[in-house]
C-alpha atoms as a PDB file:
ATOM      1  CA  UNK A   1     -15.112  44.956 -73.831  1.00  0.00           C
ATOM      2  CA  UNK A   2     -18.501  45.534 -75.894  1.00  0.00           C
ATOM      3  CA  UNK A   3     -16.490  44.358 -79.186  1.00  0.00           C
ATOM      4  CA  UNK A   4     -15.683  41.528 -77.483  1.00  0.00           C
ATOM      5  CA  UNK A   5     -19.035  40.552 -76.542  1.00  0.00           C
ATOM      6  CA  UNK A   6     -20.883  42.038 -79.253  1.00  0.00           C
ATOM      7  CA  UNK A   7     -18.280  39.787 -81.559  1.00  0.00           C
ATOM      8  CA  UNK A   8     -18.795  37.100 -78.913  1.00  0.00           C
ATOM      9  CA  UNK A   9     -22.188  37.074 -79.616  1.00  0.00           C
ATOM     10  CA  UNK A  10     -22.260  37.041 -83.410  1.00  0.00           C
ATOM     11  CA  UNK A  11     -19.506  34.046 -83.980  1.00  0.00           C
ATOM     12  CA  UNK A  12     -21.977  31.989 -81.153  1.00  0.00           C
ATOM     13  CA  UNK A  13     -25.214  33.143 -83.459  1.00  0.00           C
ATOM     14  CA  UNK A  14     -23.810  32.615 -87.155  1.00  0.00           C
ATOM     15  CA  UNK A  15     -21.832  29.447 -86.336  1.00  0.00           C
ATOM     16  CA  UNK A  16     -23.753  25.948 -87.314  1.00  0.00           C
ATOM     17  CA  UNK A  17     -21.979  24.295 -84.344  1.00  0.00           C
ATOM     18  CA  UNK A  18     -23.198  26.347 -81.620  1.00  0.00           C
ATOM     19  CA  UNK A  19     -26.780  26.610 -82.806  1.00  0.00           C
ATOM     20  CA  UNK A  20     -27.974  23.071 -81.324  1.00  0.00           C
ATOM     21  CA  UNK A  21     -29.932  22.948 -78.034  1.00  0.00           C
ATOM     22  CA  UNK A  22     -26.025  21.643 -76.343  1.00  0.00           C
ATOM     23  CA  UNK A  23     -24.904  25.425 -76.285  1.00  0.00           C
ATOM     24  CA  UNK A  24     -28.840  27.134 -75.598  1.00  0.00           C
ATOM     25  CA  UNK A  25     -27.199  28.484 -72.126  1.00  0.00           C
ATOM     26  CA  UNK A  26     -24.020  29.412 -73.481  1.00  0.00           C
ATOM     27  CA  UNK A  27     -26.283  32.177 -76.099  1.00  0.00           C
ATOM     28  CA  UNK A  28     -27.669  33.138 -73.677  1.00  0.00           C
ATOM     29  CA  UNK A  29     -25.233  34.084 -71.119  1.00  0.00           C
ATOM     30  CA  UNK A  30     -23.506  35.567 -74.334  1.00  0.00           C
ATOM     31  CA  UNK A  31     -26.377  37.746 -74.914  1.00  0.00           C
ATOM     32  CA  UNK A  32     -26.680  38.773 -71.104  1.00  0.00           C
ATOM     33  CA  UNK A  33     -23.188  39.729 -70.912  1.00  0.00           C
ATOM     34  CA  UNK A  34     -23.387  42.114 -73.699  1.00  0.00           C
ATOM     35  CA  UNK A  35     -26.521  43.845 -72.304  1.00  0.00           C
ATOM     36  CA  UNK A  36     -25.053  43.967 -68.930  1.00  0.00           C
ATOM     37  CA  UNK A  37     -21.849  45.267 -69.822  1.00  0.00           C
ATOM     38  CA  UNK A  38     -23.645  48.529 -69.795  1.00  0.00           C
ATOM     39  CA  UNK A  39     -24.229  48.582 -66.417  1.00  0.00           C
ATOM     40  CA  UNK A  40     -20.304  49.706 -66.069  1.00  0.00           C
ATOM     41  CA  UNK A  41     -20.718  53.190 -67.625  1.00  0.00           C
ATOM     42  CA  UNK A  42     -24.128  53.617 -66.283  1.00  0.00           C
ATOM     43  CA  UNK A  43     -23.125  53.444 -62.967  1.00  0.00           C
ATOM     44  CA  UNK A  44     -20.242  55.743 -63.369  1.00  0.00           C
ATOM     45  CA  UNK A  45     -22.491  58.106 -65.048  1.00  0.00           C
ATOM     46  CA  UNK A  46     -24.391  58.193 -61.951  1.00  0.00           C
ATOM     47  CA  UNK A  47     -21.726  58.416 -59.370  1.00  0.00           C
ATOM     48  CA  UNK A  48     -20.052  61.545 -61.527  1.00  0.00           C
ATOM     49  CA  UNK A  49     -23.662  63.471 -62.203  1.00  0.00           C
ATOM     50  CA  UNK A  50     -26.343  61.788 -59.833  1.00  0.00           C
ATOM     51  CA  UNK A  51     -29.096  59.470 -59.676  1.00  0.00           C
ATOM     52  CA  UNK A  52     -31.294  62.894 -60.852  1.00  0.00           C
ATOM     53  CA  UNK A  53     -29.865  63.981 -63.603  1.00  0.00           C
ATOM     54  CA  UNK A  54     -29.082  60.782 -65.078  1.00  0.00           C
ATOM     55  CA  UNK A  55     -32.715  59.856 -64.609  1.00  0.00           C
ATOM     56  CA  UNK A  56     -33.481  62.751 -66.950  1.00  0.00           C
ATOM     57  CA  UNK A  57     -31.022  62.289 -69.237  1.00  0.00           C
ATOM     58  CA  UNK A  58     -30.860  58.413 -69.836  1.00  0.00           C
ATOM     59  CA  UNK A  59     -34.328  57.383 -68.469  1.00  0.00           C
ATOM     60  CA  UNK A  60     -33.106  55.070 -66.325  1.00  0.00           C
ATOM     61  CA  UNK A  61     -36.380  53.803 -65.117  1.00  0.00           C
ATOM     62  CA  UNK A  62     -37.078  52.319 -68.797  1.00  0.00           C
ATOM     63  CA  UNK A  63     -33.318  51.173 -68.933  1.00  0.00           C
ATOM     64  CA  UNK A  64     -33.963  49.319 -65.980  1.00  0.00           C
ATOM     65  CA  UNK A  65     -37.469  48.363 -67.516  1.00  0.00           C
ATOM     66  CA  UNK A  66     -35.970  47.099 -70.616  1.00  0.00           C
ATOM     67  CA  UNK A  67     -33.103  45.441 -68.731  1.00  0.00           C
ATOM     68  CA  UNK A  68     -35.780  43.276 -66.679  1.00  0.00           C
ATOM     69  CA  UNK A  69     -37.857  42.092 -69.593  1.00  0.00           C
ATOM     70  CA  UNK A  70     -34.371  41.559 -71.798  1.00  0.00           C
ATOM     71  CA  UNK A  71     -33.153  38.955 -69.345  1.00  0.00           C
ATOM     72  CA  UNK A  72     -36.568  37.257 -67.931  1.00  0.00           C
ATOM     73  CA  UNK A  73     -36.737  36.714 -71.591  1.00  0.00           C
ATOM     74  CA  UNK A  74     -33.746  34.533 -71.811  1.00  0.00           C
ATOM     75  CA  UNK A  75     -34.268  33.494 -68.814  1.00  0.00           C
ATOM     76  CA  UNK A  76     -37.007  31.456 -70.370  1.00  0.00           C
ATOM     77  CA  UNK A  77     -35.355  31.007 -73.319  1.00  0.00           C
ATOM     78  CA  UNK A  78     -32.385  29.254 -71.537  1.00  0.00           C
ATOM     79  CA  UNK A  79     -34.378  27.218 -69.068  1.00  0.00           C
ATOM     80  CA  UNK A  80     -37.093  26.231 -71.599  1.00  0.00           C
ATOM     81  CA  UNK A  81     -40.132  27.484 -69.033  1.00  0.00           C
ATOM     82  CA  UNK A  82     -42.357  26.515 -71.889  1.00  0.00           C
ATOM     83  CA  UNK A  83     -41.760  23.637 -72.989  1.00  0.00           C
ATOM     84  CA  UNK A  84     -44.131  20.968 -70.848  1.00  0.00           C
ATOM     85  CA  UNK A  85     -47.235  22.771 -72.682  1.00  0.00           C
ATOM     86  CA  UNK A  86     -45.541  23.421 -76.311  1.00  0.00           C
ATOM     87  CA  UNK A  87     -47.914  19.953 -77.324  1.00  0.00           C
ATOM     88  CA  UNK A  88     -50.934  21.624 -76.757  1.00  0.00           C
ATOM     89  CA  UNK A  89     -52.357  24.255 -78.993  1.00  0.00           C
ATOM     90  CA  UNK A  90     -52.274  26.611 -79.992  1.00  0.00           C
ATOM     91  CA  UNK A  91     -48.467  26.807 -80.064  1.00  0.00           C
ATOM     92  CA  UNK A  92     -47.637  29.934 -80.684  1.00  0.00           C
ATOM     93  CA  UNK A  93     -48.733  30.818 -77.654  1.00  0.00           C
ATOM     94  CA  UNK A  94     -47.417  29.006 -75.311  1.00  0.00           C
ATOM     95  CA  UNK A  95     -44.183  28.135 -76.700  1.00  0.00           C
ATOM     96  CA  UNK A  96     -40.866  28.926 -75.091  1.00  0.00           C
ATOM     97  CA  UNK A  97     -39.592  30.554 -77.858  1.00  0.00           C
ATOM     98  CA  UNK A  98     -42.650  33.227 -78.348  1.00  0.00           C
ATOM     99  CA  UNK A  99     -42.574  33.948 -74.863  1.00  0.00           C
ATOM    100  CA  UNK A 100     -38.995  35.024 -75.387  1.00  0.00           C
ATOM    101  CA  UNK A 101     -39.977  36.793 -77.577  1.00  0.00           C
ATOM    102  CA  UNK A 102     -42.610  38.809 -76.415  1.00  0.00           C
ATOM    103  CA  UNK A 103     -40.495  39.650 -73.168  1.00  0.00           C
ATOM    104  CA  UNK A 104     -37.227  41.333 -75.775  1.00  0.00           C
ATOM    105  CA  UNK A 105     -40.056  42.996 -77.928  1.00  0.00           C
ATOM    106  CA  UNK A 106     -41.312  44.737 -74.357  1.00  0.00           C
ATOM    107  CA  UNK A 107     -37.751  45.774 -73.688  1.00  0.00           C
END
């Protein structure tokens, strides 16, 4: 299922027809899907060994940390948050893209 996704993702990033603002929500439910495919495994991991030892072992607080700022991220990327104030300077702060950004950098 990851290959899929992970595949998924790369055809709808390298192909010229998909880059355009038309398919902006399609990338990014593309890239939420892979991330949260994860959430399958985890979850068994924690039914088999417990919420405990996987918190040791994975760090599930900062999986669930990164997993937070990964999507708010697109979030904004996909609805354009940014974009009333992107005419204003200084742009790179306060465009959608950068604050994006700065949310998958956190994670």
């Amino acid at each position: 299922m990851v290959s899929i996704l992970a595949g998924g993702c790369i055809f709808a990033t390298l192909t010229p027809s998909f880059q355009g603002p038309k398919f902006r929500v399609f990338r990014t439910i593309m890239y939420s899907s892979l991330g949260l495919s994860f959430v399958i495994p985890i979850t068994d991991s924690i039914i088999v060994y417990g919420w405990e030892t996987q918190l040791k072992r994975m760090s599930l607080d900062w999986m669930l940390a990164m997993a937070t700022f990964n999507l708010t991220g697109a979030a904004a990327y996909a609805l354009r948050v940014c974009k009333p104030c992107e005419k204003s300077p200084p742009i790179v702060y306060c465009s959608a893209r950068s604050k994006s950004s700065l949310t998958l950098i956190a994670g």
